[in-house]
N, C-alpha and C. Protein backbone atom coordinates (compact mmCIF):
# COMPACT_ATOMS: atom_id res chain seq x y z
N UNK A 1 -13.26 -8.87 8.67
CA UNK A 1 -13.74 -7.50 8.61
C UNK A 1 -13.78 -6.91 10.01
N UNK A 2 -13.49 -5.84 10.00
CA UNK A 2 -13.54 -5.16 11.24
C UNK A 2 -14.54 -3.92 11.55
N UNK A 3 -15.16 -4.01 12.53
CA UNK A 3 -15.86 -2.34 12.93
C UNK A 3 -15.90 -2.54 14.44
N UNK A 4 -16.33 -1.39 15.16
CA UNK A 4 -16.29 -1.07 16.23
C UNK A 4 -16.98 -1.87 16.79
N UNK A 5 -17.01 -2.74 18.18
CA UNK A 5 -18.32 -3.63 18.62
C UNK A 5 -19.26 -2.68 19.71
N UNK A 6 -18.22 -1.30 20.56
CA UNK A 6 -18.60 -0.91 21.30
C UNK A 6 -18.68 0.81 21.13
N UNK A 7 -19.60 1.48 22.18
CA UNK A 7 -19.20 2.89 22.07
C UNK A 7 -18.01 3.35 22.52
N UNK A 8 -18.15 2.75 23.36
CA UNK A 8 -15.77 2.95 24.08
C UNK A 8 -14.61 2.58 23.41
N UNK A 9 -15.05 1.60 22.49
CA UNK A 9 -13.98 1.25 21.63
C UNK A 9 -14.39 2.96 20.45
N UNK A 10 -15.45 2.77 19.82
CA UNK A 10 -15.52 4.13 19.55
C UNK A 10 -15.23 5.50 19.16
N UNK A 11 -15.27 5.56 20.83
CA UNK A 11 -14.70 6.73 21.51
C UNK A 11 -13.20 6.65 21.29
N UNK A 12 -12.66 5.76 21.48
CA UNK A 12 -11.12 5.62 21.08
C UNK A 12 -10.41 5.57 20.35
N UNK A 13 -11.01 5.22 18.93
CA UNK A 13 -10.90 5.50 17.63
C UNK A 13 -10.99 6.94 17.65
N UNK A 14 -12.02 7.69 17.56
CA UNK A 14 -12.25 8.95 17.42
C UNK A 14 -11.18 9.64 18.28
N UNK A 15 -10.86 9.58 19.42
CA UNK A 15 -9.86 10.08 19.69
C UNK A 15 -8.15 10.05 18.98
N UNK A 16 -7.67 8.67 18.58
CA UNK A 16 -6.59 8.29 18.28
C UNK A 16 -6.85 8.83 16.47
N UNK A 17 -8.05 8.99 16.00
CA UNK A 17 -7.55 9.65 14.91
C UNK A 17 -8.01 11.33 14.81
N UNK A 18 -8.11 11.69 16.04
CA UNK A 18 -8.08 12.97 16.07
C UNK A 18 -6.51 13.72 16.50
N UNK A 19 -5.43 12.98 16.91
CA UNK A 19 -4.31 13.15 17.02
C UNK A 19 -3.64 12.27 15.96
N UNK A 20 -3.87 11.63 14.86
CA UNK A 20 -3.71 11.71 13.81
C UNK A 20 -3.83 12.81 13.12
N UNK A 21 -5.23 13.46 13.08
CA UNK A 21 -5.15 14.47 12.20
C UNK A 21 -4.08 15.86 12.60
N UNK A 22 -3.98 15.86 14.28
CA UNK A 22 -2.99 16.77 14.29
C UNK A 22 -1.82 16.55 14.18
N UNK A 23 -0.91 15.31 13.70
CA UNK A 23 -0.04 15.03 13.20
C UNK A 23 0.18 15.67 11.66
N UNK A 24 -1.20 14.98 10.85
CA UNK A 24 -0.80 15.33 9.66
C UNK A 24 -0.84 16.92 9.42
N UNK A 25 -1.90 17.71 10.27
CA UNK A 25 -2.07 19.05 9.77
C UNK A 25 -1.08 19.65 10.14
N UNK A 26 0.08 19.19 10.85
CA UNK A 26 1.98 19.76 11.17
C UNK A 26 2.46 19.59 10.12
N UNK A 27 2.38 18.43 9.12
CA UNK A 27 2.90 17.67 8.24
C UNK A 27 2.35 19.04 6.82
N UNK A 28 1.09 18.93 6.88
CA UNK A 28 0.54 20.25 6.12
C UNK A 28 1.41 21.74 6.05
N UNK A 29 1.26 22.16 7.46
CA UNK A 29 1.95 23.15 7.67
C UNK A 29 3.23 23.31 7.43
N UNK A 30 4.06 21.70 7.58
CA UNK A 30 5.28 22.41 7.40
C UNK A 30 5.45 22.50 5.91
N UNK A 31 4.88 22.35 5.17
CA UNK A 31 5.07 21.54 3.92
C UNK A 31 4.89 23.08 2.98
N UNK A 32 3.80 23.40 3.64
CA UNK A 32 3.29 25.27 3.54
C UNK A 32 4.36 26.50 3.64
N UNK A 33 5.37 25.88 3.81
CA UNK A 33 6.34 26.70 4.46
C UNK A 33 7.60 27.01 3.13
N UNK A 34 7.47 25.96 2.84
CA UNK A 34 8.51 25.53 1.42
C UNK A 34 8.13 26.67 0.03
N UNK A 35 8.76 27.61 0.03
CA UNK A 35 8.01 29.21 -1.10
C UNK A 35 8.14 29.00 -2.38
N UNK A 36 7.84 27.55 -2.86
CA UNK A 36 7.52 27.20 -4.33
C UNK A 36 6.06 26.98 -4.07
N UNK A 37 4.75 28.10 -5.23
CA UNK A 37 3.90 27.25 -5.30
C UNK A 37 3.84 25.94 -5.76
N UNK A 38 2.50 25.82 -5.40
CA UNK A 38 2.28 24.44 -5.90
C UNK A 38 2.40 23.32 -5.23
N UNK A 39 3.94 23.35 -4.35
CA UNK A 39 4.23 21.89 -3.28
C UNK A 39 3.62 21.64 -3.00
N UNK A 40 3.23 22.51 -1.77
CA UNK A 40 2.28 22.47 -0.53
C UNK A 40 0.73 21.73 -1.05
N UNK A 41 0.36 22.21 -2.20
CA UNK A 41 -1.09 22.05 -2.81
C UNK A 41 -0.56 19.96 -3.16
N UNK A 42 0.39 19.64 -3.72
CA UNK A 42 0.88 18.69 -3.97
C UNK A 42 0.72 17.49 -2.64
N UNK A 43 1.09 18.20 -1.63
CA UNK A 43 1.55 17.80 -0.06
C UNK A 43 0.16 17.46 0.53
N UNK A 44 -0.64 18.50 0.48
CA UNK A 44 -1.61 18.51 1.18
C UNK A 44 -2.53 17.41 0.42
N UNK A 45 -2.59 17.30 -1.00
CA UNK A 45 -3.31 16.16 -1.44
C UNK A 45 -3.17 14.75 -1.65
N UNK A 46 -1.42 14.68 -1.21
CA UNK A 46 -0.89 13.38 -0.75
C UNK A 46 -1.45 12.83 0.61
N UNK A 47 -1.34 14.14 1.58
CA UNK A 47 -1.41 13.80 2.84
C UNK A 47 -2.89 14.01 3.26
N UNK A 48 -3.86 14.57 2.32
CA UNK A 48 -4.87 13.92 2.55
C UNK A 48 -5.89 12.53 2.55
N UNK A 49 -4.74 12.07 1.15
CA UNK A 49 -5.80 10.89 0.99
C UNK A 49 -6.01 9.39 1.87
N UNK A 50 -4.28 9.95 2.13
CA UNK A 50 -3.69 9.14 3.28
C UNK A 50 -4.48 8.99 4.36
N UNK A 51 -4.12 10.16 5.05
CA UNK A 51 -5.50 10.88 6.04
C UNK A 51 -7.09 9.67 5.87
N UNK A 52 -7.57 10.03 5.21
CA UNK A 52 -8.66 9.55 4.78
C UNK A 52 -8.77 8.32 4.57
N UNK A 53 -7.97 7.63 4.27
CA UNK A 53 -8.11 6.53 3.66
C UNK A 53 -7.45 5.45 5.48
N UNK A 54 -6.98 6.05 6.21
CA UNK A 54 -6.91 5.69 7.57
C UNK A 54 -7.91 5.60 8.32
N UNK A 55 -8.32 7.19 8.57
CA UNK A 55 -9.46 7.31 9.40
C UNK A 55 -10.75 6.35 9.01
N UNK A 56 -10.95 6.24 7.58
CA UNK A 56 -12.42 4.92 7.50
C UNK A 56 -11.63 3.85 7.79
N UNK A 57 -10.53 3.39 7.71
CA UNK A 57 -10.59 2.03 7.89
C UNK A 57 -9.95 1.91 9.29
N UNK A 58 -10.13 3.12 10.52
CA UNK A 58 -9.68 2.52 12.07
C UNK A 58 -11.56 2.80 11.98
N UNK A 59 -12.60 3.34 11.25
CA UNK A 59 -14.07 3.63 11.61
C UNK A 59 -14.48 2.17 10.72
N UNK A 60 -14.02 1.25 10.34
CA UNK A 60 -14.15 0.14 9.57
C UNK A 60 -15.21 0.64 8.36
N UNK A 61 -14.68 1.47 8.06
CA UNK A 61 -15.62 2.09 7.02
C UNK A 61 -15.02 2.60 5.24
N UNK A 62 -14.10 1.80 5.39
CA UNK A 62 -13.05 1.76 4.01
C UNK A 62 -14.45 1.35 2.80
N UNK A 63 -13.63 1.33 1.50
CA UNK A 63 -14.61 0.81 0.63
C UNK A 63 -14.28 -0.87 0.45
N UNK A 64 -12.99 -1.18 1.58
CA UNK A 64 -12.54 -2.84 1.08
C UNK A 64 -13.48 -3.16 2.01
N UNK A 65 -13.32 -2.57 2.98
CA UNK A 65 -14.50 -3.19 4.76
C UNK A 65 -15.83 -3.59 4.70
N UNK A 66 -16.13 -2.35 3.74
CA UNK A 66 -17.87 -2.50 3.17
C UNK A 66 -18.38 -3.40 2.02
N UNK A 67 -17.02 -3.76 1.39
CA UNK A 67 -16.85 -4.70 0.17
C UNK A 67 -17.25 -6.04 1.13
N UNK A 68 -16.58 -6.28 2.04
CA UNK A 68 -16.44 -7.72 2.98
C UNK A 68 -17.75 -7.78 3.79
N UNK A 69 -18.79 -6.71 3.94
CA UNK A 69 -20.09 -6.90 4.58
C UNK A 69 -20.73 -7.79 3.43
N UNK A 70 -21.96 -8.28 4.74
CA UNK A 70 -22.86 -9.40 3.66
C UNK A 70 -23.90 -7.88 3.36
N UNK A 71 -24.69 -8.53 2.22
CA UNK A 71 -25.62 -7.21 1.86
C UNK A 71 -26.47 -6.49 2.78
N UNK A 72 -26.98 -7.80 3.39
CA UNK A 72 -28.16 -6.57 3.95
C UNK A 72 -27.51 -5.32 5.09
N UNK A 73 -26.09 -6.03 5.89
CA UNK A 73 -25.27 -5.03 6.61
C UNK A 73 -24.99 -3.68 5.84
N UNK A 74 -24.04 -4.44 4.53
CA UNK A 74 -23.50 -3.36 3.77
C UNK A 74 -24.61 -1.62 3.34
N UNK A 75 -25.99 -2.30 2.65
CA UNK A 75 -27.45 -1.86 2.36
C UNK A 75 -27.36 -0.84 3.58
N UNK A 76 -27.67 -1.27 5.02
CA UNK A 76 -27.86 -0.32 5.53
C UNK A 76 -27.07 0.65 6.04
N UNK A 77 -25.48 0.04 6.10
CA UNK A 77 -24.28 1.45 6.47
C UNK A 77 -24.99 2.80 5.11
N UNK A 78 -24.59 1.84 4.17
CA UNK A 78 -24.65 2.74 2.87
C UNK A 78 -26.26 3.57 2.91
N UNK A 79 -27.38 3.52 3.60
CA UNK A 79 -28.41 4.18 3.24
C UNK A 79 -28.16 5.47 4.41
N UNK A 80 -27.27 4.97 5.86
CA UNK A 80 -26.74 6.33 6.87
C UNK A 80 -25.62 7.39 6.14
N UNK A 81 -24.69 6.72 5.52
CA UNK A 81 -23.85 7.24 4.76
C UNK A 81 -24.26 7.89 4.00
N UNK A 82 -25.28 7.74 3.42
CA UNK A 82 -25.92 8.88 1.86
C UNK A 82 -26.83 9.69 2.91
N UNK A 83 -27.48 9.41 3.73
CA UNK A 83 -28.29 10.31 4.84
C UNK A 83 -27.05 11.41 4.96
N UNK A 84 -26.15 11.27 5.57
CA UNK A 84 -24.91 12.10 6.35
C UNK A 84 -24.80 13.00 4.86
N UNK A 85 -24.55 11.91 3.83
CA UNK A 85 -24.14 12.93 2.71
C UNK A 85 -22.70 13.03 2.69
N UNK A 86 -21.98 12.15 2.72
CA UNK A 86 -20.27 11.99 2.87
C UNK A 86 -20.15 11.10 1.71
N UNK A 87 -19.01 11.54 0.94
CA UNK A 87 -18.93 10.84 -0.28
C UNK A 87 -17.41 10.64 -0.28
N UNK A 88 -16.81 10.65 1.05
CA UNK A 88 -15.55 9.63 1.23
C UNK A 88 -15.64 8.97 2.03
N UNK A 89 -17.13 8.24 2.29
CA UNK A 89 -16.91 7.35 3.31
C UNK A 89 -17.38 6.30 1.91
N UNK A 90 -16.32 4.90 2.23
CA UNK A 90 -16.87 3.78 1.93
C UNK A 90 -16.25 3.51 0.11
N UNK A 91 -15.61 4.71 -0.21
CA UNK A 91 -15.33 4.76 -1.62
C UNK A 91 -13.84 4.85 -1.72
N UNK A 92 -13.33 4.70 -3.01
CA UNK A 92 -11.75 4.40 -3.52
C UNK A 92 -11.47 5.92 -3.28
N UNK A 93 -10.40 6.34 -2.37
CA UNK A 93 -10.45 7.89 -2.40
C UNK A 93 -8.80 7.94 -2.85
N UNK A 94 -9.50 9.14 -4.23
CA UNK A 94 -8.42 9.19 -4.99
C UNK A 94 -7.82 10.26 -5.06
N UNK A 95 -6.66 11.02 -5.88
CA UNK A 95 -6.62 12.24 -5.89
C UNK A 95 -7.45 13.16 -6.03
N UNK A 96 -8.20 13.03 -7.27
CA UNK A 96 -9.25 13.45 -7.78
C UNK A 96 -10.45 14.21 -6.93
N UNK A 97 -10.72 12.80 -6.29
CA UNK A 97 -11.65 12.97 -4.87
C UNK A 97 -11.21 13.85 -3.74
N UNK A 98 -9.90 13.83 -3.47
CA UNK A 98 -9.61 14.84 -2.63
C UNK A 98 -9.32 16.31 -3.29
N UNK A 99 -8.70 16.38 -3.89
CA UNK A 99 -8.98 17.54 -5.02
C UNK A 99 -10.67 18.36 -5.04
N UNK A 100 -11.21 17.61 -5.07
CA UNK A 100 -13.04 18.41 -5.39
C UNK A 100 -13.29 18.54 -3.90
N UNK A 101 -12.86 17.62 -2.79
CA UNK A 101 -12.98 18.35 -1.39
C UNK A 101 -11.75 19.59 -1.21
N UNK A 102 -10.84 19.21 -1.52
CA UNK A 102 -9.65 20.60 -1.40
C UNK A 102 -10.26 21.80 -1.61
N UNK A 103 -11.27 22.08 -2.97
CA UNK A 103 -11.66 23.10 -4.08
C UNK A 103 -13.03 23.62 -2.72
N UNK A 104 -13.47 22.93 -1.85
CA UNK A 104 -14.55 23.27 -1.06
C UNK A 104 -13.53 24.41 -0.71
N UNK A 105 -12.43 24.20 0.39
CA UNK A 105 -11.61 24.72 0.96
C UNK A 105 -11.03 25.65 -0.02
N UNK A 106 -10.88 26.16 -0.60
CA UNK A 106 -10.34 27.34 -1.96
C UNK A 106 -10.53 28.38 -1.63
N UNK A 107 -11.08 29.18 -1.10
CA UNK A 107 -10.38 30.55 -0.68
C UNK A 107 -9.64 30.64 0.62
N UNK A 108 -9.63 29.28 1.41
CA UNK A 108 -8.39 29.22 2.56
C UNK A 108 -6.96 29.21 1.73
N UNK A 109 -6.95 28.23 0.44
CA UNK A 109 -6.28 27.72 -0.06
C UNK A 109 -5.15 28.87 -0.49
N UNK A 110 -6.17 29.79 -1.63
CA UNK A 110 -6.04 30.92 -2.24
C UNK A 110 -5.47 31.78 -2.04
N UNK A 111 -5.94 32.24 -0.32
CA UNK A 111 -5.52 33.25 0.73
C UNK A 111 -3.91 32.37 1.02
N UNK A 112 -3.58 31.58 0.72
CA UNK A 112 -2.43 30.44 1.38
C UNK A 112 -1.19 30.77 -0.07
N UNK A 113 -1.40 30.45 -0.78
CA UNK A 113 -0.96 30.88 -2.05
C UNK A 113 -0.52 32.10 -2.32
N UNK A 114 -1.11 33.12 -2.56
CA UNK A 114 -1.04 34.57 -2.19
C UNK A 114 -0.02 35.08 -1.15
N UNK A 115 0.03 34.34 0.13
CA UNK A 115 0.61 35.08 1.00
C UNK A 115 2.34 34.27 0.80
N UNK A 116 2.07 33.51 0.18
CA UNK A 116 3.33 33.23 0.17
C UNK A 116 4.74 34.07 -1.12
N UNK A 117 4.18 35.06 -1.50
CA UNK A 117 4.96 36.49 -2.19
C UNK A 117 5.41 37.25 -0.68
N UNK A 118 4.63 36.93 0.44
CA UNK A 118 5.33 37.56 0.92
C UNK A 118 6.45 37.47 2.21
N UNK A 119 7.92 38.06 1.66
CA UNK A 119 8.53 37.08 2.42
C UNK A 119 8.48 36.92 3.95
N UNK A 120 8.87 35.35 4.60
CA UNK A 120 8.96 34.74 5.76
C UNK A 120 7.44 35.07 6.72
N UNK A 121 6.90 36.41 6.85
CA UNK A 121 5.80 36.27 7.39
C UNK A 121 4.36 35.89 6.80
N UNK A 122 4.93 35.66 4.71
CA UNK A 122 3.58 35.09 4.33
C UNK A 122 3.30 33.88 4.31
N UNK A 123 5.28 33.56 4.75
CA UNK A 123 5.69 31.25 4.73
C UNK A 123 4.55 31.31 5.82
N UNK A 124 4.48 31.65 7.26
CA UNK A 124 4.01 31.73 8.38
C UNK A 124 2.44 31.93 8.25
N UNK A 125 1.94 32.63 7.11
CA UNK A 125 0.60 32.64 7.41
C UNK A 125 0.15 31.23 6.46
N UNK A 126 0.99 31.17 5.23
CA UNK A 126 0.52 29.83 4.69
C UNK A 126 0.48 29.05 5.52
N UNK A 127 1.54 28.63 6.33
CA UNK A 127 1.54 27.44 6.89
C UNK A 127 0.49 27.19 8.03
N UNK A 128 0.18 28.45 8.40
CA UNK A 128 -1.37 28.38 9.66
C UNK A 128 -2.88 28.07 8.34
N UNK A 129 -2.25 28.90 7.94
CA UNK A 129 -3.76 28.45 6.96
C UNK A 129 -4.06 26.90 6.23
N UNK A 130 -2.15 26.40 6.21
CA UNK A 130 -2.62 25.22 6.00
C UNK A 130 -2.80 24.21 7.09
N UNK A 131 -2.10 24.43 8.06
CA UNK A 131 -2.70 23.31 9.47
C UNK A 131 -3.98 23.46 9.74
N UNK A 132 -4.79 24.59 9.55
CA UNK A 132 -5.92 24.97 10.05
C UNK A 132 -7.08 24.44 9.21
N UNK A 133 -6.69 24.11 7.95
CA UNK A 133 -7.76 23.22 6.84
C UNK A 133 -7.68 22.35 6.46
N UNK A 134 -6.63 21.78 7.22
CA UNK A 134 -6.17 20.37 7.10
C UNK A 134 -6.88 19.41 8.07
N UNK A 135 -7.00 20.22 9.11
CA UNK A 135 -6.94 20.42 10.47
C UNK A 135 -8.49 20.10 10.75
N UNK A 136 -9.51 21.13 9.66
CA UNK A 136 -10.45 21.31 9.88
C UNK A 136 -11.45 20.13 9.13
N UNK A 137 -10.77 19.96 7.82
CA UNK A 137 -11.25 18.47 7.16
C UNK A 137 -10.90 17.30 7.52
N UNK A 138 -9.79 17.43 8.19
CA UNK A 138 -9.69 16.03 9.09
C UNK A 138 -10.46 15.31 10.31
N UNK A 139 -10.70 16.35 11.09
CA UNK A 139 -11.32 16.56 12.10
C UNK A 139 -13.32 16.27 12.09
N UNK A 140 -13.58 16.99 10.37
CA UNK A 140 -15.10 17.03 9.97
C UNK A 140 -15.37 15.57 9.62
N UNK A 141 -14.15 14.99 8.94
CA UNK A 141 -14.36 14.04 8.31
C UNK A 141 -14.35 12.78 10.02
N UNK A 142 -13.81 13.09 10.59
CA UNK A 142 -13.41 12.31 12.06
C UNK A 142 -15.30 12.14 12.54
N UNK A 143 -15.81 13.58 12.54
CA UNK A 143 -16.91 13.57 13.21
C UNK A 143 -18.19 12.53 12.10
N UNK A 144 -18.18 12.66 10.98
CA UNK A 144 -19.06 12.01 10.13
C UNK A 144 -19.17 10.61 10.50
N UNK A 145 -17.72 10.44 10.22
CA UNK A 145 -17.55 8.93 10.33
C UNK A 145 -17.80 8.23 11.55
N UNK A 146 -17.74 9.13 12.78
CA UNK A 146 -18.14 9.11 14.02
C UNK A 146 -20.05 8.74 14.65
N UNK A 147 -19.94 9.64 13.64
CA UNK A 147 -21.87 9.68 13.75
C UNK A 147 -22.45 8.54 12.71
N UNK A 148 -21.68 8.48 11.63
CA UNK A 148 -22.50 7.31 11.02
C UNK A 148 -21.97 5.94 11.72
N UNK A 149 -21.08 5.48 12.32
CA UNK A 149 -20.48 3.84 12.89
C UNK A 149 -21.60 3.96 14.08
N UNK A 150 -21.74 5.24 14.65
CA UNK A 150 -22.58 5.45 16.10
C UNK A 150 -24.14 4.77 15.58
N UNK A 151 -24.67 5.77 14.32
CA UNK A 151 -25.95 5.43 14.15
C UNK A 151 -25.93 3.60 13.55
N UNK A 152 -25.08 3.31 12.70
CA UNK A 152 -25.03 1.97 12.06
C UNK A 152 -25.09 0.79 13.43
N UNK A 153 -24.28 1.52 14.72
CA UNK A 153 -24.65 0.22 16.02
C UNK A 153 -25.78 -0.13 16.33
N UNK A 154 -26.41 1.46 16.75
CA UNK A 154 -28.00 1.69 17.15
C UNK A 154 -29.07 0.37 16.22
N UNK A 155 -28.49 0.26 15.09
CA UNK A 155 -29.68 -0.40 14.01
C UNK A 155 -29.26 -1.88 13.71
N UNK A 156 -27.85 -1.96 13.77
CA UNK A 156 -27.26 -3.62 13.87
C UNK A 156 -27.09 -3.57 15.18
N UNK A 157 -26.94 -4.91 15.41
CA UNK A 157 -26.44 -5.31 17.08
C UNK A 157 -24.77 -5.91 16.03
N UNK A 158 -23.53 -5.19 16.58
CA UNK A 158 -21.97 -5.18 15.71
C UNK A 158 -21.33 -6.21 16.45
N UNK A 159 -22.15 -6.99 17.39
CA UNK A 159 -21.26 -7.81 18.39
C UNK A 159 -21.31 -9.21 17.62
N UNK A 160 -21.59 -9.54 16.79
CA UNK A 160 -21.98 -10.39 15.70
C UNK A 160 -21.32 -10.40 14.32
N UNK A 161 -20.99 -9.42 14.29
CA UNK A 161 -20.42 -9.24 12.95
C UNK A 161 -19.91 -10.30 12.31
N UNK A 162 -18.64 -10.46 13.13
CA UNK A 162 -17.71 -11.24 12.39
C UNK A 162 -18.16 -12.52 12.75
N UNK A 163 -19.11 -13.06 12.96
CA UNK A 163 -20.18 -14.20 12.97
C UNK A 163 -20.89 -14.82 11.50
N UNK A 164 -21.02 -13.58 10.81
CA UNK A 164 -21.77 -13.76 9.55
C UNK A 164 -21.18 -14.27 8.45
N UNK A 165 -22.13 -15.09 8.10
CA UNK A 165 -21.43 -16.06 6.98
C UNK A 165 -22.66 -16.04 5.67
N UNK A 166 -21.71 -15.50 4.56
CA UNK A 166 -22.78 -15.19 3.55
C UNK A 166 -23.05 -16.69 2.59
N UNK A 167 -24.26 -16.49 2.41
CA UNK A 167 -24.22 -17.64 1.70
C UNK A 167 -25.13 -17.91 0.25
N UNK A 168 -24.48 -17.93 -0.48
CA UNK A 168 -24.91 -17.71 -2.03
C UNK A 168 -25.42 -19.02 -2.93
């Protein structure tokens, strides 16, 4: 199992998947560009889950990672995690799941949809509207996961981790 041992290691995660996310929110955008509805909505929920399902597991915060903690570790990620109130950290993230976060984002979405009747300068506003909420949930989701691995060090000592041996 893996998690962060340090704040610098951290810090470096959080950085390396913050240029992740501006990879994928290009990947968004260009995808926004293509004047069939629907793709893009298709695209963006591929390339979110992806997204997501990266960023917890470089924050060792997947639902397999938290599966591999012994309980009382696991117990307390999971009581910061419901504090934060993030309900893609630590869980199977599915379409579905990204879908009901997408629907937060719905009148970016909407406004994205719409403009694409109109030609070449509405491809152009979709496609900002979609780097920009791609962009913006990638990034939110970067910071959560950021603050809960931060608070979970504060309360375990993580230099141990992979020390622990459960025993039943």
């Amino acid at each position: 199992m893996y998690f962060p041992e340090t704040l610098e290691e951290l810090e470096q995660i959080k950085q390396e998947c913050k240029a992740l996310v501006n990879k994928r929110a290009l990947l968004s955008g260009a995808a926004a560009v293509i004047p069939l509805p629907g793709v893009d909505i298709s695209a963006d929920i591929t390339i979110m889950m992806e997204l997501l399902i990266e960023i917890n597991k470089r924050f060792g915060l997947s639902e397999e990672q938290l599966n591999q903690m012994d309980f009382e570790r696991k117990k307390a990620l999971l009581v910061i995690i419901s504090s934060v109130g993030n309900e893609l950290i630590g869980k199977n993230i599915t379409a579905s799941l990204v879908r009901s976060v997408l629907r937060k984002a719905s009148s970016k979405i909407a406004a994205k949809q719409t403009s694409k009747f109109i030609p070449i300068a509405g491809q152009a506003v979709a496609a900002g509207i979609s780097f920009a909420a791609m962009r913006y949930l990638g990034n939110n989701h970067i910071e959560q996961c950021y603050q809960i691995a931060r608070q979970y060090m504060s309360t375990i000592d993580t230099r141990f981790t992979s020390d622990v041996i459960d025993i039943i």
